[in-house]
N, C-alpha and C. Protein backbone atom coordinates (compact mmCIF):
# COMPACT_ATOMS: atom_id res chain seq x y z
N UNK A 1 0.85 -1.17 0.00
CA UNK A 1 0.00 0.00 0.00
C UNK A 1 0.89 1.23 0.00
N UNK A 2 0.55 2.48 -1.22
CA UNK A 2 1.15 3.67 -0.72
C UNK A 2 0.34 4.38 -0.44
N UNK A 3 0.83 5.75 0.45
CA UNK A 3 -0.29 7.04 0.30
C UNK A 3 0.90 8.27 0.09
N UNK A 4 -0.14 8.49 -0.60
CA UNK A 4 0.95 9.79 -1.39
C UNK A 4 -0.09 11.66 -1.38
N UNK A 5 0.48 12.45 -0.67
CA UNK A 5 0.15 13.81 -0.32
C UNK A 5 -0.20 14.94 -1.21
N UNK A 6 -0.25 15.19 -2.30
CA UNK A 6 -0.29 15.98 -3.53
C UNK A 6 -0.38 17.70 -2.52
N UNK A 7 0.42 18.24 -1.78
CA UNK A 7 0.04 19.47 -1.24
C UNK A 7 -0.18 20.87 -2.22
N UNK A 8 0.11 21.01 -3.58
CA UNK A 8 -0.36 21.75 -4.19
C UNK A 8 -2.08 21.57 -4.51
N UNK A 9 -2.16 20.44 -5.63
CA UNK A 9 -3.53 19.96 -5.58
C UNK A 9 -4.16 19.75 -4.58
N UNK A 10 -3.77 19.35 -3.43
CA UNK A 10 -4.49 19.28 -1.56
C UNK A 10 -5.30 17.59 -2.12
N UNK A 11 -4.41 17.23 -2.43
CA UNK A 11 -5.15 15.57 -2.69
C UNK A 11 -4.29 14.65 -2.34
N UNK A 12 -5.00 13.46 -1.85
CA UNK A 12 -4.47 12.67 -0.64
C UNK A 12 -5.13 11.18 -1.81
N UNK A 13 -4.20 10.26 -2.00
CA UNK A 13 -4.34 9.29 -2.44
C UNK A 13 -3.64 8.18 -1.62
N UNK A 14 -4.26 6.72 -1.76
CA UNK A 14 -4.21 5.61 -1.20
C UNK A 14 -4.21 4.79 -2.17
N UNK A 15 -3.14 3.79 -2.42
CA UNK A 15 -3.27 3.15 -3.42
C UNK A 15 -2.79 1.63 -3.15
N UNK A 16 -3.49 0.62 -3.67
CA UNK A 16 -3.74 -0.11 -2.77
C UNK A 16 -2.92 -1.65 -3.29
N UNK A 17 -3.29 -1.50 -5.10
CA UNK A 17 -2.09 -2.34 -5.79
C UNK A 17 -1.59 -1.68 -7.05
N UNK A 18 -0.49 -2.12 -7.91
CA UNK A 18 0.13 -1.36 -8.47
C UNK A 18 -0.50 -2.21 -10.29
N UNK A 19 -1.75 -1.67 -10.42
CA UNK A 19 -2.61 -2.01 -11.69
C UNK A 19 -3.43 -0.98 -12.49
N UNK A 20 -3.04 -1.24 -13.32
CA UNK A 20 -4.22 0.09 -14.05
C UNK A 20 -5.84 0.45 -13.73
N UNK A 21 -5.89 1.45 -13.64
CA UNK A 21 -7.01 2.04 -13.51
C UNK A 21 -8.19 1.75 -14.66
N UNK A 22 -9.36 0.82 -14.37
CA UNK A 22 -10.12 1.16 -15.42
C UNK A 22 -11.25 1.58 -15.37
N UNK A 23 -11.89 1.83 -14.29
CA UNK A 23 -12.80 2.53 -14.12
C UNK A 23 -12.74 3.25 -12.95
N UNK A 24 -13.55 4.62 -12.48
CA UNK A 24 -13.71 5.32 -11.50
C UNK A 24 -15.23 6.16 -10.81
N UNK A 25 -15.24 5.74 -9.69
CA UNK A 25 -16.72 6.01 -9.30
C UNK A 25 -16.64 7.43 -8.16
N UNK A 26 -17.35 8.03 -8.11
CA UNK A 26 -17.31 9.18 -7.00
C UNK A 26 -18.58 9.15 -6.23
N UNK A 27 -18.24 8.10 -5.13
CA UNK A 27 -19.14 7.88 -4.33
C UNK A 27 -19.72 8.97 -3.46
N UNK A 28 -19.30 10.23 -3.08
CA UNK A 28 -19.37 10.48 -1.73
C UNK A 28 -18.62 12.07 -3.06
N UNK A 29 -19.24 13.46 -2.54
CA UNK A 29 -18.54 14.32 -3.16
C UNK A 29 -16.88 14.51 -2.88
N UNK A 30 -16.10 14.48 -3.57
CA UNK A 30 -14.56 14.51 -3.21
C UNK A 30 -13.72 13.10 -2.84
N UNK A 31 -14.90 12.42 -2.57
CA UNK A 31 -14.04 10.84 -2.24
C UNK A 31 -14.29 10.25 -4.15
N UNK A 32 -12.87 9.32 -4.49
CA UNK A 32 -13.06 8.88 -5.51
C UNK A 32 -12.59 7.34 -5.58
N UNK A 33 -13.31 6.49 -6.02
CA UNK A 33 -12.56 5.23 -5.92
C UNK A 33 -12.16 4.50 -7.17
N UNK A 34 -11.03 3.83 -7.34
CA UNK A 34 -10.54 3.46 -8.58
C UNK A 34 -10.52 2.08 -8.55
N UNK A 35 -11.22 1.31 -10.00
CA UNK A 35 -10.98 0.07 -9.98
C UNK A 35 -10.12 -0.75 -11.12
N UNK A 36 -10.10 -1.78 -10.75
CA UNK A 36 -9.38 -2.48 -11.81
C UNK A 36 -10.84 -3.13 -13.12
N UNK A 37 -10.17 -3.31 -13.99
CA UNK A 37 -11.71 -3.68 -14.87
C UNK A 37 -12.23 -5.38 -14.81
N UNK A 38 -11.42 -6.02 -13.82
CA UNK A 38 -12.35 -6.82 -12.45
C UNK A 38 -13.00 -6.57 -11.63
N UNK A 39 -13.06 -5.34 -11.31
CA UNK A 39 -13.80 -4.88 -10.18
C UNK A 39 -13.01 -4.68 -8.99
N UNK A 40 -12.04 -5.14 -8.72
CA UNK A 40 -11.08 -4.66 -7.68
C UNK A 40 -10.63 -3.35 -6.78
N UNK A 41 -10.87 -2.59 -6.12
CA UNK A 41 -10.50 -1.46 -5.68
C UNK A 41 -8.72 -1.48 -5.78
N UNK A 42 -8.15 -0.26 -6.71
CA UNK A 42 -7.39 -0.01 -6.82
C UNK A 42 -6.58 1.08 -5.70
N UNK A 43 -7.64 1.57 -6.07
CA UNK A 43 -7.04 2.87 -4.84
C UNK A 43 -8.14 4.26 -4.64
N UNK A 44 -7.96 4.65 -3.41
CA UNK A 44 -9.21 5.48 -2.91
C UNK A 44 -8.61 7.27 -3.04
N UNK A 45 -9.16 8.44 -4.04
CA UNK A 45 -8.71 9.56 -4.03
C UNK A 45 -9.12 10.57 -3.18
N UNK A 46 -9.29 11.35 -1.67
CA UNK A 46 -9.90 12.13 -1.66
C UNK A 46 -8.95 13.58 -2.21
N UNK A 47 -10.25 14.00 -2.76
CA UNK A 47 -9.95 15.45 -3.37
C UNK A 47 -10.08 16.55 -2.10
N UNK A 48 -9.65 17.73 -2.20
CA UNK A 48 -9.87 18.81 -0.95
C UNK A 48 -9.31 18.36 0.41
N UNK A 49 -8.16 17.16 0.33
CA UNK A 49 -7.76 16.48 1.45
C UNK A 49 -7.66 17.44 2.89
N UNK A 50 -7.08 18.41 2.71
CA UNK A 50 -7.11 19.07 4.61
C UNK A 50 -8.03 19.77 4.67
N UNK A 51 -9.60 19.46 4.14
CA UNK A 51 -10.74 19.60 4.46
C UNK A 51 -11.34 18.66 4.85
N UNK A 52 -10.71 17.59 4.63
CA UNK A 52 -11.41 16.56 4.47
C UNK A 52 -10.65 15.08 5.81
N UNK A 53 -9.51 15.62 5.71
CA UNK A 53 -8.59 14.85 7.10
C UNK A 53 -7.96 15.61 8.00
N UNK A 54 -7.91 15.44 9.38
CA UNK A 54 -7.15 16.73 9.94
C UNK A 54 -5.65 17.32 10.19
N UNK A 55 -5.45 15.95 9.38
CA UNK A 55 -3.47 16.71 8.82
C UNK A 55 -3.68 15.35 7.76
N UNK A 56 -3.05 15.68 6.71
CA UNK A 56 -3.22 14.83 5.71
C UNK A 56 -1.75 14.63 5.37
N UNK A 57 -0.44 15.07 6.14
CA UNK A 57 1.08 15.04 6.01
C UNK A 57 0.89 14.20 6.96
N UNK A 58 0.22 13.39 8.16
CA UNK A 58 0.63 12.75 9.04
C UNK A 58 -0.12 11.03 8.63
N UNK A 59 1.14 10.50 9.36
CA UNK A 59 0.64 8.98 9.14
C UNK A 59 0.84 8.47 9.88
N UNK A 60 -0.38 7.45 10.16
CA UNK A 60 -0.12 6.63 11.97
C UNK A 60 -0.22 5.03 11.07
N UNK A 61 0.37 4.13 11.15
CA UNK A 61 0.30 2.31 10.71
C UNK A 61 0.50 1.72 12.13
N UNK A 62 -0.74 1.11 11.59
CA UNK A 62 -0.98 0.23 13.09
C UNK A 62 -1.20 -1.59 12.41
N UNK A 63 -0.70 -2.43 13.14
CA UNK A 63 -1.30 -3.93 12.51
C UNK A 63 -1.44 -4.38 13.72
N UNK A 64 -2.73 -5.25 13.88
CA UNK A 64 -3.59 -5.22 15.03
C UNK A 64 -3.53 -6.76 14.79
């Protein structure tokens, strides 16, 4: 998994395997999700990220 910060654009991506994108849905205004053309979730975009998370430079990984 990466997540990667875009601080000009203010967009915060999660990406989840390393496959092409073939389709994309915008569930939720600013949330975007990307799939593989199996249906697979590729990776999740939010747009307007430090509106949307309350520091979007910080990262906590936890395995439980």
């Amino acid at each position: 998994m990466k997540v990667k910060y875009d601080k000009e654009q203010d967009i915060l991506y999660l990406s989840f395997r390393d496959e092409a994108v073939y389709e994309s849905d915008e569930e939720k205004k600013d949330i975007i999700l990307d799939y593989t053309a199996t249906g697979q979730i590729v990776g999740i975009e939010v747009l307007n990220a430090s509106r949307q998370v309350s520091n979007p430079t910080k990262l906590e990984y936890e395995v439980a």
